[in-house]
Structure formats: C-alpha cells, structure tokens
N, C-alpha and C. Protein backbone atom coordinates (compact mmCIF):
# COMPACT_ATOMS: atom_id res chain seq x y z
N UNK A 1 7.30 7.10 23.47
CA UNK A 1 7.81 5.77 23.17
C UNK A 1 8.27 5.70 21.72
N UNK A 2 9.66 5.16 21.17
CA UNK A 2 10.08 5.12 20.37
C UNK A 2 9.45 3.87 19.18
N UNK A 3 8.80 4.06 18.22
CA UNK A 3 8.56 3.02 17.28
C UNK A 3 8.89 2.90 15.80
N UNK A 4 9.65 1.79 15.42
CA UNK A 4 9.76 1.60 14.13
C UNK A 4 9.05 0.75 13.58
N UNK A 5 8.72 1.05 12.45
CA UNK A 5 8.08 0.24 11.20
C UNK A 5 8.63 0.69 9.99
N UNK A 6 8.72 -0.75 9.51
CA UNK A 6 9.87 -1.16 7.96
C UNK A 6 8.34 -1.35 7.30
N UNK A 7 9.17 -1.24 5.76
CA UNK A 7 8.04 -0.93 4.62
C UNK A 7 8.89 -1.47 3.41
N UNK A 8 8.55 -1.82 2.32
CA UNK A 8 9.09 -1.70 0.90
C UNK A 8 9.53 -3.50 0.66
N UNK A 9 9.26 -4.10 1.70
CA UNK A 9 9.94 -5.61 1.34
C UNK A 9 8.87 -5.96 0.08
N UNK A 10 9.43 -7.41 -0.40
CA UNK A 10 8.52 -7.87 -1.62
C UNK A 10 9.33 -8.87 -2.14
N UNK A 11 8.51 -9.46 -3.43
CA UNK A 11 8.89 -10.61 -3.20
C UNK A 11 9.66 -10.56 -5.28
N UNK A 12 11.03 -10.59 -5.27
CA UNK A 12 12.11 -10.10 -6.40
C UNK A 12 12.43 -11.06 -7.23
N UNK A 13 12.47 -11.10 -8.72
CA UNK A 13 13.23 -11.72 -8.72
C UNK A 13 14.89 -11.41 -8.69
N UNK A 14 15.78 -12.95 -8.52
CA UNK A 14 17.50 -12.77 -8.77
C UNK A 14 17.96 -10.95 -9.72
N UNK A 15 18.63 -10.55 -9.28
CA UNK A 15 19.43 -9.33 -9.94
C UNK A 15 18.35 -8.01 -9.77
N UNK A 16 17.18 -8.20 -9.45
CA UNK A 16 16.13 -6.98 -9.15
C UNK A 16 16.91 -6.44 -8.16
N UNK A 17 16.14 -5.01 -7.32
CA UNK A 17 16.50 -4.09 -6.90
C UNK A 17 15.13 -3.95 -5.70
N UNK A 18 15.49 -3.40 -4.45
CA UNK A 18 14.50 -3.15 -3.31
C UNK A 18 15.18 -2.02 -2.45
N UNK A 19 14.14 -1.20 -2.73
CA UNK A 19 14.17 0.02 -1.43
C UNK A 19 13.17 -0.62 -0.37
N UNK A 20 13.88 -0.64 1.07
CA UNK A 20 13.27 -0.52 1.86
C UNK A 20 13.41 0.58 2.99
N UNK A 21 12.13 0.66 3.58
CA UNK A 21 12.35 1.96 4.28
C UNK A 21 11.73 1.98 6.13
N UNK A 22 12.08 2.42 6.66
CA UNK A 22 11.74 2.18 8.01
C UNK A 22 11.25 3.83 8.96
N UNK A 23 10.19 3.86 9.35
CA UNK A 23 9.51 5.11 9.41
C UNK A 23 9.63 5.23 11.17
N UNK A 24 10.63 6.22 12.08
CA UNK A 24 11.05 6.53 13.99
C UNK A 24 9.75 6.83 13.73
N UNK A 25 9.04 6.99 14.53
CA UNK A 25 7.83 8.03 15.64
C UNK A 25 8.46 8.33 17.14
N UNK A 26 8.35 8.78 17.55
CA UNK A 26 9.05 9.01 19.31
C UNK A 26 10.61 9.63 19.39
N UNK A 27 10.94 10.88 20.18
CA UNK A 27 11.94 11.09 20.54
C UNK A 27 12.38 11.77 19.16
N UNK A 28 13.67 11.91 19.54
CA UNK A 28 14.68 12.59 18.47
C UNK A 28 14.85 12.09 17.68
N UNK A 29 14.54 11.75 16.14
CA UNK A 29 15.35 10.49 15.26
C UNK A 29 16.53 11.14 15.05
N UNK A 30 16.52 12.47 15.06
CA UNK A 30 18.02 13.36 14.26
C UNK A 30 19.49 12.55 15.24
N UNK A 31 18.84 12.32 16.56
CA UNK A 31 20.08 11.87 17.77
C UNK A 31 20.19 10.30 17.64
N UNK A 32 19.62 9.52 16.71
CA UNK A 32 19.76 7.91 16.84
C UNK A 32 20.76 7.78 15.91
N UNK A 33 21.06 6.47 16.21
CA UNK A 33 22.39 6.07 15.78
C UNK A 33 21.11 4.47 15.11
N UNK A 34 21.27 4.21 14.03
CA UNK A 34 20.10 3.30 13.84
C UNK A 34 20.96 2.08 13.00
N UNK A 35 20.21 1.09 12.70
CA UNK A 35 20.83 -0.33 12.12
C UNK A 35 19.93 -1.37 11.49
N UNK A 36 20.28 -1.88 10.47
CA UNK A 36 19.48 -2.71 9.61
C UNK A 36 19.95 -3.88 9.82
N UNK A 37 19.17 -5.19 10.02
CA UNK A 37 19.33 -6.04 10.09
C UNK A 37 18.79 -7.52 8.98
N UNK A 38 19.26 -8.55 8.91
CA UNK A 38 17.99 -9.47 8.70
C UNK A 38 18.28 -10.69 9.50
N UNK A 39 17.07 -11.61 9.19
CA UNK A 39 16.90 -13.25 9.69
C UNK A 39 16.63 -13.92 8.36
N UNK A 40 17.20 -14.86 8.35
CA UNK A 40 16.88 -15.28 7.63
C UNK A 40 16.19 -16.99 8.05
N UNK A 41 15.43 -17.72 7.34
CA UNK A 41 15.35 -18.87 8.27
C UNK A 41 15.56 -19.76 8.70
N UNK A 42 15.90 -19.95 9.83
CA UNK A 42 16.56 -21.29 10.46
C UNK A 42 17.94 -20.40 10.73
N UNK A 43 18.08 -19.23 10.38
CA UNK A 43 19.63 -18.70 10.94
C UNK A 43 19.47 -17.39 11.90
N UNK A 44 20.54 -17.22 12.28
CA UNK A 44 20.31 -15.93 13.53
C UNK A 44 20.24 -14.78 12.73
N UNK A 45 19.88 -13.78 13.40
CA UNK A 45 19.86 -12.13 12.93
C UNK A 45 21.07 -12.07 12.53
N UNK A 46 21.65 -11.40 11.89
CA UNK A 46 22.69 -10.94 11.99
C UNK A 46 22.65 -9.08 11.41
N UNK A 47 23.95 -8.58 11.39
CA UNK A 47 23.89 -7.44 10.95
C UNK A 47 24.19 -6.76 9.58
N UNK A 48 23.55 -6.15 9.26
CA UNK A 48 23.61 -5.24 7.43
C UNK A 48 24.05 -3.81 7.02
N UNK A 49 23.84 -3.02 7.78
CA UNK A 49 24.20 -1.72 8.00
C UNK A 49 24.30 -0.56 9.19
N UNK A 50 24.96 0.42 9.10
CA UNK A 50 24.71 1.30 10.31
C UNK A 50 25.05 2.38 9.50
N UNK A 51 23.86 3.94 10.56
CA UNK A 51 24.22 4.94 10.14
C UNK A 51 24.27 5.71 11.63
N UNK A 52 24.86 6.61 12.11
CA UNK A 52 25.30 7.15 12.85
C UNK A 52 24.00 8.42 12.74
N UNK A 53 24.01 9.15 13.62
CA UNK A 53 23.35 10.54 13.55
C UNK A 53 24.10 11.57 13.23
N UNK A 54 25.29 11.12 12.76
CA UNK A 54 26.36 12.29 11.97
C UNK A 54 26.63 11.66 10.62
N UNK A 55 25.93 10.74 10.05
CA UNK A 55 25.86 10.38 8.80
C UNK A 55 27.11 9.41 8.47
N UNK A 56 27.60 8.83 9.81
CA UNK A 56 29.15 7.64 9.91
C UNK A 56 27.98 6.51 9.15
N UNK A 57 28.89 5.72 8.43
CA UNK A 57 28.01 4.88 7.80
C UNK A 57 29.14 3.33 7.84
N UNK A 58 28.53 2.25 8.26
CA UNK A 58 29.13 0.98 8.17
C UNK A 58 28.27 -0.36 7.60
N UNK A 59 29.22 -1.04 6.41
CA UNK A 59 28.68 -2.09 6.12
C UNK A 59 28.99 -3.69 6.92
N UNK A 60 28.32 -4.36 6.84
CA UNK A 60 28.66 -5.75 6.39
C UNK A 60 29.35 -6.05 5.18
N UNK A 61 30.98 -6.47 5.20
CA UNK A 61 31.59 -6.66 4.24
C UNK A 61 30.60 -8.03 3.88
N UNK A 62 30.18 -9.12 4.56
CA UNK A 62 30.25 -10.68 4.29
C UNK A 62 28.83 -10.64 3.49
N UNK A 63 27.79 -9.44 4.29
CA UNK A 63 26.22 -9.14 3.80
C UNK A 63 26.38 -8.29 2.52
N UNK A 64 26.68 -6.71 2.78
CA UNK A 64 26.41 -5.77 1.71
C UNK A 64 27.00 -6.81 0.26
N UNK A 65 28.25 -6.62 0.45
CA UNK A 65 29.40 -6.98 -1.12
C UNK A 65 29.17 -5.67 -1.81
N UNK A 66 28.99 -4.61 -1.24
CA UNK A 66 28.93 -3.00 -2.35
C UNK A 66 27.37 -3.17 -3.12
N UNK A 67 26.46 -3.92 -2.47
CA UNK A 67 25.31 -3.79 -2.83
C UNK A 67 24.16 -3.58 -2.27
N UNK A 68 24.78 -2.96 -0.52
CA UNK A 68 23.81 -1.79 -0.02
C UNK A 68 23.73 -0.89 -0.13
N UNK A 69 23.31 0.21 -0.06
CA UNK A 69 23.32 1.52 0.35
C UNK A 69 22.40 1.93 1.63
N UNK A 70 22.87 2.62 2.94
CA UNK A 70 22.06 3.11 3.72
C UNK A 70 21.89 4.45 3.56
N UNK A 71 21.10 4.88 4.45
CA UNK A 71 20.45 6.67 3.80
C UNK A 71 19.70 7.24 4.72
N UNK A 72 19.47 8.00 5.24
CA UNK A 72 18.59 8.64 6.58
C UNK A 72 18.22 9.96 5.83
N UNK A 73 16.80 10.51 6.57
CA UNK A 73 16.02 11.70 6.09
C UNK A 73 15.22 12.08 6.81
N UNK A 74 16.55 12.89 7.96
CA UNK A 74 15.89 13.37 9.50
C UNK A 74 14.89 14.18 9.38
N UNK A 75 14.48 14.72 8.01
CA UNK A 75 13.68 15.46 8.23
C UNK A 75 11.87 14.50 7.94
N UNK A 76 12.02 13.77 7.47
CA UNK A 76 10.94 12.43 7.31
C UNK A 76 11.07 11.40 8.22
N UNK A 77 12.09 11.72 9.15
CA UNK A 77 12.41 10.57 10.22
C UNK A 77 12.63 8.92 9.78
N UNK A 78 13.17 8.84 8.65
CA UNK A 78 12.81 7.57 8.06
C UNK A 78 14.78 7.22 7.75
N UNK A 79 15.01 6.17 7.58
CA UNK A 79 16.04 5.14 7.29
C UNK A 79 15.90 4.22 6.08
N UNK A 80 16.51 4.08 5.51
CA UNK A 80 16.61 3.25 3.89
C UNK A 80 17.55 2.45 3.80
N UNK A 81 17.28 1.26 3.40
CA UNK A 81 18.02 0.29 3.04
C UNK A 81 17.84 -0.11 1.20
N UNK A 82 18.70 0.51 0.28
CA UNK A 82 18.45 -0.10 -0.76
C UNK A 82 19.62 -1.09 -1.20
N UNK A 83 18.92 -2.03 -2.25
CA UNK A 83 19.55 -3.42 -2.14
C UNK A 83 19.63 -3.68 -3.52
N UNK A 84 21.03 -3.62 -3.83
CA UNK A 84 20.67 -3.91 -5.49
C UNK A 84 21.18 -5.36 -6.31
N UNK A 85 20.82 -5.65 -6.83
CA UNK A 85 21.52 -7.09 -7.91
C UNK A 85 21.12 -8.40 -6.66
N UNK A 86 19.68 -7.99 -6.27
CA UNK A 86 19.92 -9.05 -5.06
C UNK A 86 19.72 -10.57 -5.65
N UNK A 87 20.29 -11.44 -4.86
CA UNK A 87 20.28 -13.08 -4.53
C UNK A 87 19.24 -13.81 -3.90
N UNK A 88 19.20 -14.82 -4.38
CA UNK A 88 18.41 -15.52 -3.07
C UNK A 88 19.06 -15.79 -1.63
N UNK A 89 19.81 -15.72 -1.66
CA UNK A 89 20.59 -15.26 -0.34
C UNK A 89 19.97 -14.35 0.87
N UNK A 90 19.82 -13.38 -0.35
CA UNK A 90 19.13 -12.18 0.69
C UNK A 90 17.50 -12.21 1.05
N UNK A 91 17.31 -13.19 0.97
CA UNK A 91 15.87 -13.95 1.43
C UNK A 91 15.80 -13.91 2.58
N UNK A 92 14.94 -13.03 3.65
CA UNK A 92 15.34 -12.93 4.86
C UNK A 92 14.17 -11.71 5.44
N UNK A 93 13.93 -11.82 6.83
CA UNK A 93 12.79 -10.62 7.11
C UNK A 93 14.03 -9.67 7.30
N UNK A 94 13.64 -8.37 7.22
CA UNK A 94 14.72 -7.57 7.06
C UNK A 94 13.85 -6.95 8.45
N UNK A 95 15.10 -6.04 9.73
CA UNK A 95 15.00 -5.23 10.52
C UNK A 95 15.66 -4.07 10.41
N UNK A 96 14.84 -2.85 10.87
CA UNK A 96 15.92 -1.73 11.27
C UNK A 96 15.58 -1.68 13.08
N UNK A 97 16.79 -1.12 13.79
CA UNK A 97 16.68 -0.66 14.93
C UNK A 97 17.39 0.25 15.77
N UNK A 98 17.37 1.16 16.69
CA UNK A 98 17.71 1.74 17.34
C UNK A 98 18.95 1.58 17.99
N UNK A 99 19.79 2.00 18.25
CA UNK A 99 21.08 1.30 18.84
C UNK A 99 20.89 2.64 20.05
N UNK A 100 21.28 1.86 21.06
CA UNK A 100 20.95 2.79 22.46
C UNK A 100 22.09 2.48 23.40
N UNK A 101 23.00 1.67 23.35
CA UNK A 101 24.01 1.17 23.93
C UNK A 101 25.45 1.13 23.32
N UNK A 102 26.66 0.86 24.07
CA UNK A 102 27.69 0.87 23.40
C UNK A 102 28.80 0.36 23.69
N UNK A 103 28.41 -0.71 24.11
CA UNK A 103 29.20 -2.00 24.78
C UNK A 103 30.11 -2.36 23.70
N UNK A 104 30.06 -2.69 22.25
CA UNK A 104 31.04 -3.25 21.07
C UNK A 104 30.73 -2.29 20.04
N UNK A 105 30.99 -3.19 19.31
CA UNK A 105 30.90 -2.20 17.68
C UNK A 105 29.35 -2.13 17.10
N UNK A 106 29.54 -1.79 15.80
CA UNK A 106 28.09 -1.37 15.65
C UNK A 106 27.35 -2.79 14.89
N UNK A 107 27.83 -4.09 15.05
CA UNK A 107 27.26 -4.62 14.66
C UNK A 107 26.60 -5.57 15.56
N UNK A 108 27.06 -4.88 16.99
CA UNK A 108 26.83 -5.96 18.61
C UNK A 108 24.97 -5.61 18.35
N UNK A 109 24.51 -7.11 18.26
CA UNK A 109 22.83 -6.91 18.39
C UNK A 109 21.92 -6.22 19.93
N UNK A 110 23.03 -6.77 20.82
CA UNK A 110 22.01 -6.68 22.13
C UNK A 110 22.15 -5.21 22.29
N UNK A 111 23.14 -4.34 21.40
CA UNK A 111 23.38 -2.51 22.27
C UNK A 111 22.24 -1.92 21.37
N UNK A 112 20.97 -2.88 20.83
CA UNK A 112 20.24 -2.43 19.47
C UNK A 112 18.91 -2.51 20.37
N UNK A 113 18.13 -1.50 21.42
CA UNK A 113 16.74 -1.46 22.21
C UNK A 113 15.75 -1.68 21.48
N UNK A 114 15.44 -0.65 20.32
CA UNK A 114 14.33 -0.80 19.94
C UNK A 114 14.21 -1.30 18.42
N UNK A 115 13.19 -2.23 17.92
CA UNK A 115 13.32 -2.91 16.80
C UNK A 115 11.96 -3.05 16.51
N UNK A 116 11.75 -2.61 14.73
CA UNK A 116 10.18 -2.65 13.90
C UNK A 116 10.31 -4.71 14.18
N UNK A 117 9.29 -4.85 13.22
CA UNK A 117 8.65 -5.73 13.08
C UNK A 117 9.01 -6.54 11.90
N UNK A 118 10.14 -5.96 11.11
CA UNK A 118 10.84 -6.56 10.05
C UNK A 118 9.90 -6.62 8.72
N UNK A 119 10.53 -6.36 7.56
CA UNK A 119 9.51 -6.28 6.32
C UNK A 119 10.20 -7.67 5.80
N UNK A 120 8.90 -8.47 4.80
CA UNK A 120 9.79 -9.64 4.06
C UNK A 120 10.52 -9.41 3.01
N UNK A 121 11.75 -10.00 2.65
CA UNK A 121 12.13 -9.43 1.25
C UNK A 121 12.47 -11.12 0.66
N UNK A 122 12.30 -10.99 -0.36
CA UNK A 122 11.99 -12.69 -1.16
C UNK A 122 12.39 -12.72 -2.29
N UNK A 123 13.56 -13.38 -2.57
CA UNK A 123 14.33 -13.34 -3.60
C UNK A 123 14.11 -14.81 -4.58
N UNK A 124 13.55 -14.83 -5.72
CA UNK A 124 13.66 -16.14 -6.78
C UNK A 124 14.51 -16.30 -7.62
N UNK A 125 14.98 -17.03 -8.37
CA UNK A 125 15.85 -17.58 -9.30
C UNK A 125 15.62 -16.72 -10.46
C-alpha cells in the first residue's frame, strides 16, 4: 500500500523560506508521477507543482510566481517542495500526491489516488 507523509511545514514569517518534504513508502516511487498541492481555508485545493518520474517538471503560473522549486530523491523516495519569499497568501495545509490517472493535465485533482495528510505552512506579516 502506497503512503505519503509531508513534513517541514511551520509557522514563517512574510519573505522567509520553507522546505517541505513528503516521504512514498509502498511500490515504486522511481515510476510515480507525484504533485503538490494546498488548501487553504474556506477555499478548494488547488494545484502547486508536478514532477514526472522522468524529472518533467510543471508549475502553477497563478501559485508558484518563480517561487517554487520541486525536487525528487528516488533514491530517499522523498519529494520537495521549497518555497521562497513566501506571503501570507501561501497560508494553507500543503499536500503532496500520487497521480495514477490521466484523464487531463497535471493539474486535474481527481487523476491524483493517493494523498499524505498535508503539513501546515503559516505565513505572518
């Protein structure tokens, strides 16, 4: 059984910096195609990044603004989301997940099976 768990959220202030990191157990991680997400509250999930298992990499123009970076380390099985010059904006539980389907593009939520438990990330003035 495939499981993720996110790590590294916390609580920033405005223009700080956050690595977060999300740790596969189960199956192949080298063959996932994986995706970062957040919620923020009172608003829907939406999408933040993708990395392919060939290292294809896609942002959120409206989320990133050139201030994500994603990162994979098949050999630690783990996924990274670092976040720099963040906002209160980016106040939000953050997800990574599995993409197992391929109905739209990589930012379609429902082609996304398996999903951690989201880390908090908390941005102040």
């Amino acid at each position: 059984q495939v499981q993720l768990v996110e790590s590294g959220g916390g609580s920033v202030q405005s223009g700080g910096s956050l690595r977060l990191s999300c740790t596969v157990s189960g199956g192949t991680f080298s063959s996932y195609d994986m995706g970062w997400f957040r919620q923020a509250p009172g608003k829907e999930r939406e999408w933040v990044a993708y990395i392919s298992q060939r290292n294809g990499i896609a942002y959120s123009a409206d989320v990133a603004k050139g201030r994500f970076t994603i990162s994979r380390n098949n050999a630690k099985n783990t996924v990274d989301l670092r976040i720099s010059r963040l906002e209160p904006g980016d106040t939000a539980v953050y997800f990574c997940a599995r993409r197992t389907k391929y109905t739209g593009a990589q930012y379609t939520i429902t082609d996304y099976s398996y999903w951690g438990q989201g880390t908090q990330v908390t941005v102040s003035v």
